[in-house]
N, C-alpha and C. Protein backbone atom coordinates (compact mmCIF):
# COMPACT_ATOMS: atom_id res chain seq x y z
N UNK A 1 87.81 48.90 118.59
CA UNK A 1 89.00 49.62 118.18
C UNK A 1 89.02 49.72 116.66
N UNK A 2 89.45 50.94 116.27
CA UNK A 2 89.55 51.15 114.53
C UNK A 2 90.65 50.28 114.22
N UNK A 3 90.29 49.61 113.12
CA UNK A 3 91.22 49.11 112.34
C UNK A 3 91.75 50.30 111.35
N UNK A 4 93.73 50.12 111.68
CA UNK A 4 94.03 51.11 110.91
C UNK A 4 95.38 50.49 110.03
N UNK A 5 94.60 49.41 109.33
CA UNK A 5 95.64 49.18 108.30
C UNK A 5 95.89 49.57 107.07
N UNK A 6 94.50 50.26 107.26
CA UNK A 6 94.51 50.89 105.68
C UNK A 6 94.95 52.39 105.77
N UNK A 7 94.93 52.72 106.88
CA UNK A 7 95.33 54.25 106.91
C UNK A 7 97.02 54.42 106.56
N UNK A 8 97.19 55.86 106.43
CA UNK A 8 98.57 55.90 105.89
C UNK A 8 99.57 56.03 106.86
N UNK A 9 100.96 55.77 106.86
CA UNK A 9 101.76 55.45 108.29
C UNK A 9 101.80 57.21 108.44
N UNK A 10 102.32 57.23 109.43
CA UNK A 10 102.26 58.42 110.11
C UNK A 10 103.47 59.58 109.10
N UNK A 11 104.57 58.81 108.99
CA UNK A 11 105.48 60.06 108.02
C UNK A 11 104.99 60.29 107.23
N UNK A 12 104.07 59.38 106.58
CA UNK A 12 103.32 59.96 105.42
C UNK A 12 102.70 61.47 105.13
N UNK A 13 101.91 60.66 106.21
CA UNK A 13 100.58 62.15 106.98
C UNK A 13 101.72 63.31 107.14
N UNK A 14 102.62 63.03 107.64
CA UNK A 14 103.64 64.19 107.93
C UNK A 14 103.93 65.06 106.77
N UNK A 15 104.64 63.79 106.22
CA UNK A 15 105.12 64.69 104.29
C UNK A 15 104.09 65.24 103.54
N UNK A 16 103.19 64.70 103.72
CA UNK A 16 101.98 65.38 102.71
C UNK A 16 101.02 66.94 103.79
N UNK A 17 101.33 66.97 104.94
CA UNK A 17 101.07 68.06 105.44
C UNK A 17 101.99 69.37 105.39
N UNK A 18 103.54 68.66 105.51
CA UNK A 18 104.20 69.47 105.11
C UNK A 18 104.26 70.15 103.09
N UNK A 19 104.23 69.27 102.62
CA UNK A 19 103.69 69.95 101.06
C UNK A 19 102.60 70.81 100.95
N UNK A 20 101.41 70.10 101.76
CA UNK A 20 100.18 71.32 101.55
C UNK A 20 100.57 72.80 102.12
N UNK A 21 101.38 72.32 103.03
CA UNK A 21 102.06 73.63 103.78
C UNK A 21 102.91 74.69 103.02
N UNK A 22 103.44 74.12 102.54
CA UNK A 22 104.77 74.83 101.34
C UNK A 22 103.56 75.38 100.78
N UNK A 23 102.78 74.36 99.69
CA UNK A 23 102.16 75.15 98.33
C UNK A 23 100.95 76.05 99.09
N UNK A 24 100.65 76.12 99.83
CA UNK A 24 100.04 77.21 100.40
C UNK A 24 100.60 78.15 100.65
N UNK A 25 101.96 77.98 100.96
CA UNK A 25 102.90 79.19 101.08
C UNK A 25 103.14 80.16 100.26
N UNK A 26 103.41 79.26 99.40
CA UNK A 26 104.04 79.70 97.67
C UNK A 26 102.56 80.43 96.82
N UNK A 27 101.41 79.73 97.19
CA UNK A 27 100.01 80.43 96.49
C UNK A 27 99.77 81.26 97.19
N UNK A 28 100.36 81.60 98.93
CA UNK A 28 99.84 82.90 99.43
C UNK A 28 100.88 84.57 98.99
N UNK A 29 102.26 83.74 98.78
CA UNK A 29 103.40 84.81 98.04
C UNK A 29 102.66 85.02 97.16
N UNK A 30 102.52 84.12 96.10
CA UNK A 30 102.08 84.69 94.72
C UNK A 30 100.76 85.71 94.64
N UNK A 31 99.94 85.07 95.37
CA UNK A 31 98.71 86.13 95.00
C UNK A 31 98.94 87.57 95.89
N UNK A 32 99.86 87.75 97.08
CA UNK A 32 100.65 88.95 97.47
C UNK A 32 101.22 89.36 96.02
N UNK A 33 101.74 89.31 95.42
CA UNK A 33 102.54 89.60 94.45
C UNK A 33 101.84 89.95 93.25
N UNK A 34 100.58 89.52 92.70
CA UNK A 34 99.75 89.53 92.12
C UNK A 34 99.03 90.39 92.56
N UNK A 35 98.63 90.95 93.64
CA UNK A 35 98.08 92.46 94.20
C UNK A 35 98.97 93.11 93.82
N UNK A 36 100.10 93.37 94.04
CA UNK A 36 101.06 94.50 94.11
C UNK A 36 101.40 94.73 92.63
N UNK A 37 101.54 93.85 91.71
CA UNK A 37 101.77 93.88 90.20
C UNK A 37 100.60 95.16 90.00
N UNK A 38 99.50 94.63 90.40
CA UNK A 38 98.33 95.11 90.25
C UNK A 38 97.90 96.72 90.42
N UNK A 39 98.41 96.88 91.84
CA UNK A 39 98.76 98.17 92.43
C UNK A 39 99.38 98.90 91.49
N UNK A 40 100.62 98.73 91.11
CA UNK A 40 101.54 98.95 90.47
C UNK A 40 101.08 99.52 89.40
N UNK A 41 100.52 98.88 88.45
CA UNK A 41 99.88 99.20 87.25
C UNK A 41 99.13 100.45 87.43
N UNK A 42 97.76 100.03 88.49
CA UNK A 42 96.85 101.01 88.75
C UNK A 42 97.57 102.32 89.30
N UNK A 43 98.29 102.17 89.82
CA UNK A 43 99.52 103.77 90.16
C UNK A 43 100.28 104.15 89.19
N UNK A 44 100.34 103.24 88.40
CA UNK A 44 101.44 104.10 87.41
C UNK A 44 100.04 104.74 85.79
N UNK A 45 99.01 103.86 86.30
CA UNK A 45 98.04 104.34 85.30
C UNK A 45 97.64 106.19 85.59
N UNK A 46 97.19 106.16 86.93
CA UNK A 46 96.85 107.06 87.45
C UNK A 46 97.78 108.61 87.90
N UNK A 47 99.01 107.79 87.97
CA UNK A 47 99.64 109.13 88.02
C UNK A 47 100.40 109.60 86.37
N UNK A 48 100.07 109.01 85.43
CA UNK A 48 100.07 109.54 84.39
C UNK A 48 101.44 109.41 83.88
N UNK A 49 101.84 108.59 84.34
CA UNK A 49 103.54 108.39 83.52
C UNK A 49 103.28 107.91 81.85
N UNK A 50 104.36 108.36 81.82
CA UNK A 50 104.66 108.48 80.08
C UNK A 50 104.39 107.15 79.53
N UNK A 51 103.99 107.60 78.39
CA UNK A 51 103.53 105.95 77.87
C UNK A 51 104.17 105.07 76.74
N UNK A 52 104.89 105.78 76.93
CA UNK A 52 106.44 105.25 76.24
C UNK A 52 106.85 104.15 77.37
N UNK A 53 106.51 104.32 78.66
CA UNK A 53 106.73 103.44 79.63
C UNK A 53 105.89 103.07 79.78
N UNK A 54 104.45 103.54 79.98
CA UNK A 54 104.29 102.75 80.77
C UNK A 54 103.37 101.33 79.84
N UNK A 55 103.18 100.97 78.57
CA UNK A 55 102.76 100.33 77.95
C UNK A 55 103.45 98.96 77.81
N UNK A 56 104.98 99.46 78.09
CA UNK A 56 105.58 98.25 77.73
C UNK A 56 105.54 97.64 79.54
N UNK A 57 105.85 98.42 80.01
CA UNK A 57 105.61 97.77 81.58
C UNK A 57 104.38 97.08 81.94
N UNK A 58 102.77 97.58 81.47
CA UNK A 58 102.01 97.16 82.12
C UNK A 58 101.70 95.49 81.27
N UNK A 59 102.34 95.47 80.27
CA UNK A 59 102.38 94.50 79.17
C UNK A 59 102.94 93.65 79.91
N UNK A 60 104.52 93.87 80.36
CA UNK A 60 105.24 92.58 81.18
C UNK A 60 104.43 92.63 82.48
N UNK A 61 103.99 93.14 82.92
CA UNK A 61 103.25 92.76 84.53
C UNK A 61 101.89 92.15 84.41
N UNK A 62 101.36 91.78 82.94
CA UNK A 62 100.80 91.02 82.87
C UNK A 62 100.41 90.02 82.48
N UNK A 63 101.99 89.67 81.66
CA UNK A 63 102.64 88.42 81.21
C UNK A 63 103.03 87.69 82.25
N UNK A 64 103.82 88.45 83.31
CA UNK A 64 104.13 87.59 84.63
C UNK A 64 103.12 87.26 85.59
N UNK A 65 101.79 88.10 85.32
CA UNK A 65 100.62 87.76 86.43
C UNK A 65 100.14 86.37 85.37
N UNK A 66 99.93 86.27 84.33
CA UNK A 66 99.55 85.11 83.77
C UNK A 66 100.03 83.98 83.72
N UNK A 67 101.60 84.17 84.28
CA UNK A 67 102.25 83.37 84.58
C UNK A 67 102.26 82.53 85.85
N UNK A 68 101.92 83.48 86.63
CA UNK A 68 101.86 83.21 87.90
C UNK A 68 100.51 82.44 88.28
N UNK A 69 99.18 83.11 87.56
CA UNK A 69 98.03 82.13 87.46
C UNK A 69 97.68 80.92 87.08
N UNK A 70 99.06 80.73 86.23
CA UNK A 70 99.01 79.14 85.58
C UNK A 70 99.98 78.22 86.07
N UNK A 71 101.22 78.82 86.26
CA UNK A 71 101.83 78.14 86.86
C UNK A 71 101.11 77.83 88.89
N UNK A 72 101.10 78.74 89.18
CA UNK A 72 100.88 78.36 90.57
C UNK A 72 98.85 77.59 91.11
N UNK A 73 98.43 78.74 90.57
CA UNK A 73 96.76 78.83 91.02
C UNK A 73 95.84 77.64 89.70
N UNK A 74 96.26 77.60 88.33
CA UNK A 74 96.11 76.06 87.44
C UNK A 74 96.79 75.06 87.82
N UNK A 75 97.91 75.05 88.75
CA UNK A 75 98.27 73.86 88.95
C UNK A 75 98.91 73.18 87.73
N UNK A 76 99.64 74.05 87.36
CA UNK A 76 100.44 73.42 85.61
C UNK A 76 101.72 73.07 86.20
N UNK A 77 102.31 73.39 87.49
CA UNK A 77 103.29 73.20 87.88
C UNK A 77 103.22 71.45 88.24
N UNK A 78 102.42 71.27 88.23
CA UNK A 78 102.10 69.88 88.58
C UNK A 78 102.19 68.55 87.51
N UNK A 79 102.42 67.65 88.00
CA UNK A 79 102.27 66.26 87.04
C UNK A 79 100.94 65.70 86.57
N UNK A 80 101.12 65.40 85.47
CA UNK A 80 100.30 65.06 84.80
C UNK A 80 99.80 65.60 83.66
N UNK A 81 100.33 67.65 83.64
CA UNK A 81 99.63 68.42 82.65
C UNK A 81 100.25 68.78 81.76
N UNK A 82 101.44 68.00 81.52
CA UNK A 82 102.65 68.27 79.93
C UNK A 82 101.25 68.32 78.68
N UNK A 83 100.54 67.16 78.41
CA UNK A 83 100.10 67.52 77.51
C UNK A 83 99.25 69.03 77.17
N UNK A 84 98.33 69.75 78.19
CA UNK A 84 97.85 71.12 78.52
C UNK A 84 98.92 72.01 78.58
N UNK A 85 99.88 71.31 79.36
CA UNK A 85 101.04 72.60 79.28
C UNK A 85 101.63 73.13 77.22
N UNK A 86 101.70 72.27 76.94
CA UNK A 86 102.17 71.77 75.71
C UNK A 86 101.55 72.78 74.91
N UNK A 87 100.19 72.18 74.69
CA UNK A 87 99.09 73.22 73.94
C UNK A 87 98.70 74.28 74.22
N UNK A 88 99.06 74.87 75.56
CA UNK A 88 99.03 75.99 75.96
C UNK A 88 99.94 77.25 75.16
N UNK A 89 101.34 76.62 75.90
CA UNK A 89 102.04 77.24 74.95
C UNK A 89 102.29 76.98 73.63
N UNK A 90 101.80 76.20 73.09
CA UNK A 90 102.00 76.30 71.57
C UNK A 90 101.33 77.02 70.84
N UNK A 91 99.78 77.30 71.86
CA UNK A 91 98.56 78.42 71.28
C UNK A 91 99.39 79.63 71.50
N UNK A 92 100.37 79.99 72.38
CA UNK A 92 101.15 81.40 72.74
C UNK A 92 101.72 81.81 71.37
N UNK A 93 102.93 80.32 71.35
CA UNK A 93 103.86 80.80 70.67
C UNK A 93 103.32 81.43 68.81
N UNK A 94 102.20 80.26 68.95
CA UNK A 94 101.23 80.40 67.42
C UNK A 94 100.53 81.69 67.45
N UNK A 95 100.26 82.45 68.72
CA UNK A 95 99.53 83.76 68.39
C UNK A 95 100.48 84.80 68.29
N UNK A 96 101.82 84.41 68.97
CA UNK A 96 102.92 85.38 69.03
C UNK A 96 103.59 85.71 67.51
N UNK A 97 103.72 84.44 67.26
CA UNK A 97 104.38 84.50 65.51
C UNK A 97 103.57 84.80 64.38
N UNK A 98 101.66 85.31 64.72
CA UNK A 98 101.08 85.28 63.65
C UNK A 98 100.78 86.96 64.16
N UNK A 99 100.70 87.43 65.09
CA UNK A 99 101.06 89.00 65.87
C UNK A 99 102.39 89.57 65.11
N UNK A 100 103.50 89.14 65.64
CA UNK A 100 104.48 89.39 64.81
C UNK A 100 104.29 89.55 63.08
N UNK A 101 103.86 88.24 62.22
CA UNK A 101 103.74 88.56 60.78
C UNK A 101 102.95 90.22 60.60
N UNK A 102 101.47 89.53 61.23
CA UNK A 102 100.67 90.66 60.58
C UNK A 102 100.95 92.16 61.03
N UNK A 103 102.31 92.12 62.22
CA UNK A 103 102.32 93.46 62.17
C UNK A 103 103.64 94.30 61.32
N UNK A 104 104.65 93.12 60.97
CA UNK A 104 105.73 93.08 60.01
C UNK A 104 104.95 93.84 58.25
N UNK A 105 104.00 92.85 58.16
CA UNK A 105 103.10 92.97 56.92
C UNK A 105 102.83 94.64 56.75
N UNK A 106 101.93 94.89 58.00
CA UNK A 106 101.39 96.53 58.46
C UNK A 106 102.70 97.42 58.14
N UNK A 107 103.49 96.89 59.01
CA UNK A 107 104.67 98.15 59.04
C UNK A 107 105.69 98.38 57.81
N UNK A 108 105.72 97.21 56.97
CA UNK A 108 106.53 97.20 56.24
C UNK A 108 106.28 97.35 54.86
């Protein structure tokens, strides 16, 4: 007979099947959603809408797909990655505010 003292009690096995369950859920929404962003773009590329629109749109749909890649599919949503999370966005916010100068500089 197996010795099963080392194995995990049974609610365990439960709770942790039910989590893999959720975040599989949540990574199968997202990458649905991540096609369709996608779609989206590629249709609005193709049927030629104005680009007064459509530049700033395809810009946010791919701020939120990057979002969605890191938060859900990197696993940043997770413990342990404050410090990566951290430097991540601090490389954002540092390319955002040096984007901003040099185009203040240009325009002004």
């Amino acid at each position: 007979m197996a010795d099963q003292s080392h194995s995990k009690p049974i609610h365990h096995r439960e709770y942790e099947k039910k989590q893999h369950r959720e975040e599989m859920k949540q990574q199968v929404l997202t990458f649905a959603l991540m096609i369709l962003f996608t779609l989206v773009a590629f249709g609005m590329v193709i049927m030629e809408v104005n680009s007064y629109f459509i530049i700033p749109t395809l810009i946010i749909l791919a701020v939120v797909q990057v979002a969605f890649q890191l938060y859900y599919f990197m696993h940043m949503k997770n413990k342990g990655h404050d410090m990566v999370a951290l430097m991540m966005y601090g490389g954002v916010v540092i390319a955002a505010l040096t984007i901003i100068a040099f185009t203040s500089i240009i325009w002004w």
